[in-house]
C-alpha atoms as a PDB file:
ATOM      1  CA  UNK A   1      50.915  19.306  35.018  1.00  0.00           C
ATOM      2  CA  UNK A   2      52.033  15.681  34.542  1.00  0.00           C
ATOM      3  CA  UNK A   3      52.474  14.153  31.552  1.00  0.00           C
ATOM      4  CA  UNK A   4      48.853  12.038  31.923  1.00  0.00           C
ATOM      5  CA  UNK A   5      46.831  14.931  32.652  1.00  0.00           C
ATOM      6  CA  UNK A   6      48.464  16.762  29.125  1.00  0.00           C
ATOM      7  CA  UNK A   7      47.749  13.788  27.596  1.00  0.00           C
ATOM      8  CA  UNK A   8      44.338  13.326  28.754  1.00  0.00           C
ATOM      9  CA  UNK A   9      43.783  17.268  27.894  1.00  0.00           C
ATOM     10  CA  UNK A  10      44.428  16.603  24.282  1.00  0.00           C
ATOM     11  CA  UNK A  11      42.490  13.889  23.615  1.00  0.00           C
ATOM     12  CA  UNK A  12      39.490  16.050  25.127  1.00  0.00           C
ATOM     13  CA  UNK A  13      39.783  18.800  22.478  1.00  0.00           C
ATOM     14  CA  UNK A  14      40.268  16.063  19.668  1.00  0.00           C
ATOM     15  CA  UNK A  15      37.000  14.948  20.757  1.00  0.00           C
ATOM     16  CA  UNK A  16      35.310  18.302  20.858  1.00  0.00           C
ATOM     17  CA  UNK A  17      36.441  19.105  17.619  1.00  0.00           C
ATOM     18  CA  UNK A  18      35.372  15.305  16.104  1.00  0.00           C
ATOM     19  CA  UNK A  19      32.181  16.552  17.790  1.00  0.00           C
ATOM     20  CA  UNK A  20      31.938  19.089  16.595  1.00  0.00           C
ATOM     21  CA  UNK A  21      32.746  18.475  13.097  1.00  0.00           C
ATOM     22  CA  UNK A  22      29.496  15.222  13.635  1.00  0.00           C
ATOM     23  CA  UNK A  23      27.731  17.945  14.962  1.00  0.00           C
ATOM     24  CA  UNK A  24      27.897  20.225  12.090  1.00  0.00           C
ATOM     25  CA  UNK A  25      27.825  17.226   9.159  1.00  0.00           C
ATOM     26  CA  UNK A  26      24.276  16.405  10.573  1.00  0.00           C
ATOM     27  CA  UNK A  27      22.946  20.284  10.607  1.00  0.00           C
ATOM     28  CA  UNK A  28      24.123  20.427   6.437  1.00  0.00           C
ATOM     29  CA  UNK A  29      22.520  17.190   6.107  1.00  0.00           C
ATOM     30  CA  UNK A  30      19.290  18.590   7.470  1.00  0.00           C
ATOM     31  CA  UNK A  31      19.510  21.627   5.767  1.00  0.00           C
ATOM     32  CA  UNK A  32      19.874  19.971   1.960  1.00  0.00           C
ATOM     33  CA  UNK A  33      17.138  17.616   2.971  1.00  0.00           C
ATOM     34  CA  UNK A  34      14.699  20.019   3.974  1.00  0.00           C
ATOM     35  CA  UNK A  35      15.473  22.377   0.654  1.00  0.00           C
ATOM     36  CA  UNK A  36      14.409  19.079  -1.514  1.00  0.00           C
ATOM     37  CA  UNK A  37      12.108  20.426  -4.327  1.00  0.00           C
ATOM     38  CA  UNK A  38       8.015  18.786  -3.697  1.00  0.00           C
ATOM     39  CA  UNK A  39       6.983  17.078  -6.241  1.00  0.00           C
ATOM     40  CA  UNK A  40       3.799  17.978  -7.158  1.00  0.00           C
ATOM     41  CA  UNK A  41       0.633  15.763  -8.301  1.00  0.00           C
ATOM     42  CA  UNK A  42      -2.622  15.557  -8.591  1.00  0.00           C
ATOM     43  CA  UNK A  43      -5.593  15.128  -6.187  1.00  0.00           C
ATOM     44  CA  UNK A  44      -6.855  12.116  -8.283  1.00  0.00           C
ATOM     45  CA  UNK A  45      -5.097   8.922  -6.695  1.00  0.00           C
ATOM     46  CA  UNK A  46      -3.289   7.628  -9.602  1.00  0.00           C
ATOM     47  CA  UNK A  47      -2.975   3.461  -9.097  1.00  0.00           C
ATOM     48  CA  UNK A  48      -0.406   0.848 -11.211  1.00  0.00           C
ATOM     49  CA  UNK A  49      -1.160  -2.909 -11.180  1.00  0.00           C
ATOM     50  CA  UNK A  50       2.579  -4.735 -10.174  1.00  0.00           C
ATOM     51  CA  UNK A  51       1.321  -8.062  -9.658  1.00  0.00           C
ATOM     52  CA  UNK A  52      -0.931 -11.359  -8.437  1.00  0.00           C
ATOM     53  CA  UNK A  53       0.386 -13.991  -6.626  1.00  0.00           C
ATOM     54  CA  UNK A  54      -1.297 -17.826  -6.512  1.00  0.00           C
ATOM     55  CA  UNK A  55      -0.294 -19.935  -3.711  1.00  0.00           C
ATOM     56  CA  UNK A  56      -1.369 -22.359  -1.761  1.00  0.00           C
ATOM     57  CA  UNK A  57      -2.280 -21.722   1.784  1.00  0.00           C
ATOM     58  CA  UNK A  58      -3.790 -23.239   5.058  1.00  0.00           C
ATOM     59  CA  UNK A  59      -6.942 -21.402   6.542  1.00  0.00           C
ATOM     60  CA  UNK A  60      -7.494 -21.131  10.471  1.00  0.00           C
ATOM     61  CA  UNK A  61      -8.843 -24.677  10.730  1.00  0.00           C
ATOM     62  CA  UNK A  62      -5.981 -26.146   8.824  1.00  0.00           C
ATOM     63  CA  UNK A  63      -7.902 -26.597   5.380  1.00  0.00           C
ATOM     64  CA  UNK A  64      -5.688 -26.286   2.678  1.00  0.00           C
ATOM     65  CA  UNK A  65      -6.583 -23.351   0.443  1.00  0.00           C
ATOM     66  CA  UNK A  66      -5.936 -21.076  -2.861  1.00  0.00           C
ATOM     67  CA  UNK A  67      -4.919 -17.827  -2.008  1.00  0.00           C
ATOM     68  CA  UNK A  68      -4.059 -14.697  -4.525  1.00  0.00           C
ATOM     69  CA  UNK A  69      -2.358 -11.639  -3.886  1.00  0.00           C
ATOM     70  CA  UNK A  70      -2.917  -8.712  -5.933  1.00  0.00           C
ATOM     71  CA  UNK A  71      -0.556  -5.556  -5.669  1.00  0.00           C
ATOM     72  CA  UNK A  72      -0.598  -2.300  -6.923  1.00  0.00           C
ATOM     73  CA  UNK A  73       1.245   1.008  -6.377  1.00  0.00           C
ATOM     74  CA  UNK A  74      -0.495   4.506  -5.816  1.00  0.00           C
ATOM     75  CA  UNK A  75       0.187   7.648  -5.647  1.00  0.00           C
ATOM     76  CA  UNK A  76      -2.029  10.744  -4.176  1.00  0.00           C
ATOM     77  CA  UNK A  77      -1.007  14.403  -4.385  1.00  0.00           C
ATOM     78  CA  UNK A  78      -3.140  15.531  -1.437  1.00  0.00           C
ATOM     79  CA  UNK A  79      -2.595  12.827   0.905  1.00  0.00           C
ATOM     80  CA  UNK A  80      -6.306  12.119   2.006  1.00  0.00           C
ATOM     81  CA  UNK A  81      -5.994   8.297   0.821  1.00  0.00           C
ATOM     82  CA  UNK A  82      -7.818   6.349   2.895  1.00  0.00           C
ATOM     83  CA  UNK A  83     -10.992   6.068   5.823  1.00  0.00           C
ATOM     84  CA  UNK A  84     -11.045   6.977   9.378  1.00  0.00           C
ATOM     85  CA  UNK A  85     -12.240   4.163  11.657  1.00  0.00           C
ATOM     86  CA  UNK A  86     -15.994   3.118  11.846  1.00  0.00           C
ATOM     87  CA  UNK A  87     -17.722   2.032  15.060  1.00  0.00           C
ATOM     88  CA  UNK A  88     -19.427  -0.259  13.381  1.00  0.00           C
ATOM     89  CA  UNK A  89     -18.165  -1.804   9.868  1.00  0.00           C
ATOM     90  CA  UNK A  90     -20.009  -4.145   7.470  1.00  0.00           C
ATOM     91  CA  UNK A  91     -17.665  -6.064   5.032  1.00  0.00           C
ATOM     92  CA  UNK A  92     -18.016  -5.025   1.542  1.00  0.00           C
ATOM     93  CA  UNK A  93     -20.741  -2.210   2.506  1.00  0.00           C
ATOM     94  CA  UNK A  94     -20.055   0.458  -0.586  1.00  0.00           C
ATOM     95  CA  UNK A  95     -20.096   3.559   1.802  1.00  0.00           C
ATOM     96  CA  UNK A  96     -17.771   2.578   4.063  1.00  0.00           C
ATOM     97  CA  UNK A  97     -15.026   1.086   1.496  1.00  0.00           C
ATOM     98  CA  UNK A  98     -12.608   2.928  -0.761  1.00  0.00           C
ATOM     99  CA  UNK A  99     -11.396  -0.008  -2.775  1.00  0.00           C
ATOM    100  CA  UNK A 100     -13.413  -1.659  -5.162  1.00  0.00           C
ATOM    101  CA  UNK A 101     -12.913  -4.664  -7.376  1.00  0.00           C
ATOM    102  CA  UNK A 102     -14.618  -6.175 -10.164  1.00  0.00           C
ATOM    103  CA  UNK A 103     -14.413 -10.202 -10.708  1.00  0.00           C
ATOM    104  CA  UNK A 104     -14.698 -11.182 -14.251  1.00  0.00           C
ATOM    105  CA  UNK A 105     -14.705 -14.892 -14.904  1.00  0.00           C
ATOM    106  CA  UNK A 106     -13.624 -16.523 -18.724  1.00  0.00           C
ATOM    107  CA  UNK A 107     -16.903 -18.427 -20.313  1.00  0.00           C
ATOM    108  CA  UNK A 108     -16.991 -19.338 -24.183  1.00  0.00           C
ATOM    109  CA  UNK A 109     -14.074 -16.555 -24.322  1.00  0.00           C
ATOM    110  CA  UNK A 110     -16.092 -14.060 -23.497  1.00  0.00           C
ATOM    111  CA  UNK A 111     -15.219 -11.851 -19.209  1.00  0.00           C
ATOM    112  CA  UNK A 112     -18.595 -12.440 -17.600  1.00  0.00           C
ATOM    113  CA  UNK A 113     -19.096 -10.276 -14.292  1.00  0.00           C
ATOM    114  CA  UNK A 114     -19.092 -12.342 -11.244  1.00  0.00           C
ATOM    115  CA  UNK A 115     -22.115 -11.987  -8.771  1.00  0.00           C
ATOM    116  CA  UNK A 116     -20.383 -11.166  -5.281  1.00  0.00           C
ATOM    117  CA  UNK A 117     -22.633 -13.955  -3.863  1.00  0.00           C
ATOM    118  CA  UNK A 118     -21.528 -16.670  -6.295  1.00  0.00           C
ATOM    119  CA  UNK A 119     -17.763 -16.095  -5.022  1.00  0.00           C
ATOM    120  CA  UNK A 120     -18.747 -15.953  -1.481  1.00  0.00           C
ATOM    121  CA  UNK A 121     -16.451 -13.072  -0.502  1.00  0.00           C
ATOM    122  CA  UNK A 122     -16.315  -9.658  -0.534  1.00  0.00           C
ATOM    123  CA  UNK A 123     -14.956  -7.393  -3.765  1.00  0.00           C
ATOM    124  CA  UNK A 124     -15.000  -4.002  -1.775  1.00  0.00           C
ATOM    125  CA  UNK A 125     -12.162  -3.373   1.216  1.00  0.00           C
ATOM    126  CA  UNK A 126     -11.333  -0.028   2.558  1.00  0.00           C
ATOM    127  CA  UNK A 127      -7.978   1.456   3.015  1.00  0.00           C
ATOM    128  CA  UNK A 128      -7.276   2.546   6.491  1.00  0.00           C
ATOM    129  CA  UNK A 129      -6.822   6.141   7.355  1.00  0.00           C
ATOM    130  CA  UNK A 130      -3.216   7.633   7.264  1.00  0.00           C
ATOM    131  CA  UNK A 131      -2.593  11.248   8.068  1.00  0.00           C
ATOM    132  CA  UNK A 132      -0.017  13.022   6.324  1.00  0.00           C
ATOM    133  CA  UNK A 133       2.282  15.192   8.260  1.00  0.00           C
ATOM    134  CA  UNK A 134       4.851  18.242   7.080  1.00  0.00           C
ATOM    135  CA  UNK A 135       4.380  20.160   3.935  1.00  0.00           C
ATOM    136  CA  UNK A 136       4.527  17.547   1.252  1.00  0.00           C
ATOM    137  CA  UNK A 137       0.947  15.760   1.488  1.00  0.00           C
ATOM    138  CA  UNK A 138       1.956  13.561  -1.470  1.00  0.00           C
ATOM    139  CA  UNK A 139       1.312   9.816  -0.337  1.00  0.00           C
ATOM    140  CA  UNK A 140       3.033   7.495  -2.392  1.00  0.00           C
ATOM    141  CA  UNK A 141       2.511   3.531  -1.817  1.00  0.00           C
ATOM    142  CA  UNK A 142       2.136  -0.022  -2.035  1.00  0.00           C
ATOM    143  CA  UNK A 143      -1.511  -2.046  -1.614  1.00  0.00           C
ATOM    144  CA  UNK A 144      -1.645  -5.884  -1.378  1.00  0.00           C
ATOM    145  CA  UNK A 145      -5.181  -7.380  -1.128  1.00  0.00           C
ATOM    146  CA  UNK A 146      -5.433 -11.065  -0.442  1.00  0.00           C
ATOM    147  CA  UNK A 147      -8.393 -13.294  -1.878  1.00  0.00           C
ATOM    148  CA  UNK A 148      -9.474 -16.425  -0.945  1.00  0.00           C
ATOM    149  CA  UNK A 149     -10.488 -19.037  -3.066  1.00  0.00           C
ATOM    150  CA  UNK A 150     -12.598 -21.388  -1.190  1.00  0.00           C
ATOM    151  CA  UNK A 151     -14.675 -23.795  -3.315  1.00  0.00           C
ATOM    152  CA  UNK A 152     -14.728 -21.255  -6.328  1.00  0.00           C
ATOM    153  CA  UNK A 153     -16.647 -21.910  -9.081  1.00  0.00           C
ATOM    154  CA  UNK A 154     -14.556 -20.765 -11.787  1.00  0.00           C
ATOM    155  CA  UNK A 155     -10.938 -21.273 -13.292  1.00  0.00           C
ATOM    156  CA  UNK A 156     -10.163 -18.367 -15.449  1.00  0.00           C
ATOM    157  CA  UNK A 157     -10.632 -14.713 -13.546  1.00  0.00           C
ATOM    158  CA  UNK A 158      -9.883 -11.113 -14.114  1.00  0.00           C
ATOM    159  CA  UNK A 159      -9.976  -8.282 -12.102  1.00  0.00           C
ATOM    160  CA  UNK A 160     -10.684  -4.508 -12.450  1.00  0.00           C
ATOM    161  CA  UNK A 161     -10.196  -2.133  -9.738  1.00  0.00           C
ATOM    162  CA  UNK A 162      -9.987   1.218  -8.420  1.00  0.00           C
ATOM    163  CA  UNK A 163      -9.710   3.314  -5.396  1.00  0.00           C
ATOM    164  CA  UNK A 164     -11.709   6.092  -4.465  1.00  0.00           C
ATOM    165  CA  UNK A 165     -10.167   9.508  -2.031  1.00  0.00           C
ATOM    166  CA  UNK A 166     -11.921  11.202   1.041  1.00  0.00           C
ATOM    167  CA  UNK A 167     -12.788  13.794  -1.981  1.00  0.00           C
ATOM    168  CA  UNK A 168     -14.693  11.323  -3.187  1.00  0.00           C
ATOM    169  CA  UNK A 169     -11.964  11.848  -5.941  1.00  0.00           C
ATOM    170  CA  UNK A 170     -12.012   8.567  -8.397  1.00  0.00           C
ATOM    171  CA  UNK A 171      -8.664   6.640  -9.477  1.00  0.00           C
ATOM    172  CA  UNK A 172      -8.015   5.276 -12.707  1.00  0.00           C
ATOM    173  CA  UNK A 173      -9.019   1.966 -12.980  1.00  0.00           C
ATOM    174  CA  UNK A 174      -6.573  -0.821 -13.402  1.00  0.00           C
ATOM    175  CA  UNK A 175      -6.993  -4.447 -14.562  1.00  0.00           C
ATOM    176  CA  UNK A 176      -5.246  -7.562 -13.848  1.00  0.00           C
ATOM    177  CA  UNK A 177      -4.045 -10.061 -16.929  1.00  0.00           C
ATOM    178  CA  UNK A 178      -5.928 -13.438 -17.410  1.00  0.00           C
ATOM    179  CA  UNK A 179      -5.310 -15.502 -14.167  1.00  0.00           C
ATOM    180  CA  UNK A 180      -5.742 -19.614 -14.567  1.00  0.00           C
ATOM    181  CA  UNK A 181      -6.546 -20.924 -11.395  1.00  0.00           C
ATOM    182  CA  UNK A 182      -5.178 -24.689 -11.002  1.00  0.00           C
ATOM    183  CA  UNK A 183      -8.147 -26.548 -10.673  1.00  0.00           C
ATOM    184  CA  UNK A 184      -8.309 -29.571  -8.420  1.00  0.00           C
END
């Protein structure tokens, strides 16, 4: 055997056993990840307010406009978060949403609740249906919900919200802080 074909031998089993070695790092990786302890919770969605953003925006015609994004975190311990699709949906329609918000505006320092039809846009939205897969149902998350403030009639808003399970289980309800909207 020449020299070249030794040569070319060795580095074949140095591969194999590099491949090996791969091989069997990725099978103990597996292994300790599936063993990973479930954490448990509870059926009720539990939701956390993180934030609201203001900016200004430009709508599909090119009108300049307010926007605000609220976020919040969530958490469900039996993953049924969320509705399947509809044939046939109606924006803001109470039995086919799972998110619902509350508008409060600021008059003589006193939260007055806002009539849906005064802000001219919907304060119920439904989160879309995600199906858990494996053992651990848990679904853990992040929710932004954009609103658009087009000609609104008040400067000083709050809002409560909550979401609601397929179990019809209720969330806590969470509030937003005082939000000043720049007027124009």
């Amino acid at each position: 055997m020449s020299y070249l074909g030794m040569l070319f031998e060795a580095i074949m089993m140095m591969k194999k056993r590099v491949f090996k070695y791969i091989v069997f790092g990725f099978m103990v990786t597996v292994l300790l990840w599936s063993c990973r302890k479930i954490e448990h919770y509870p059926p009720e969605p539990q939701i956390s307010y993180s934030g609201f953003l203001l900016r200004d925006s430009v709508d599909y015609l090119g009108n300049s406009i307010l926007t605000g994004t609220l976020s919040f975190r969530f958490i469900d311990g039996d993953g049924d978060l969320g509705m399947p699709n509809l044939d046939s949906l109606v924006v803001g329609d109470s039995t086919t949403s799972n998110l619902f918000f509350t508008l409060y505006y600021l008059k003589d320092n006193t939260l007055i609740p806002a009539d849906e039809n005064d802000v001219k846009t919907p304060l119920n939205y439904r989160i879309p249906y995600i199906k858990m897969l494996g053992r651990d149902k848990t679904m853990k998350g992040e929710i932004r919900v954009t609103f658009f403030y087009i000609n609104f009639p008040y400067d000083t808003i709050k809002y409560t919200f909550f979401v609601v399970d397929r179990a019809g289980n209720h969330s806590n309800t969470e509030e937003t802080p005082l939000l000043v909207l720049p007027t124009e």
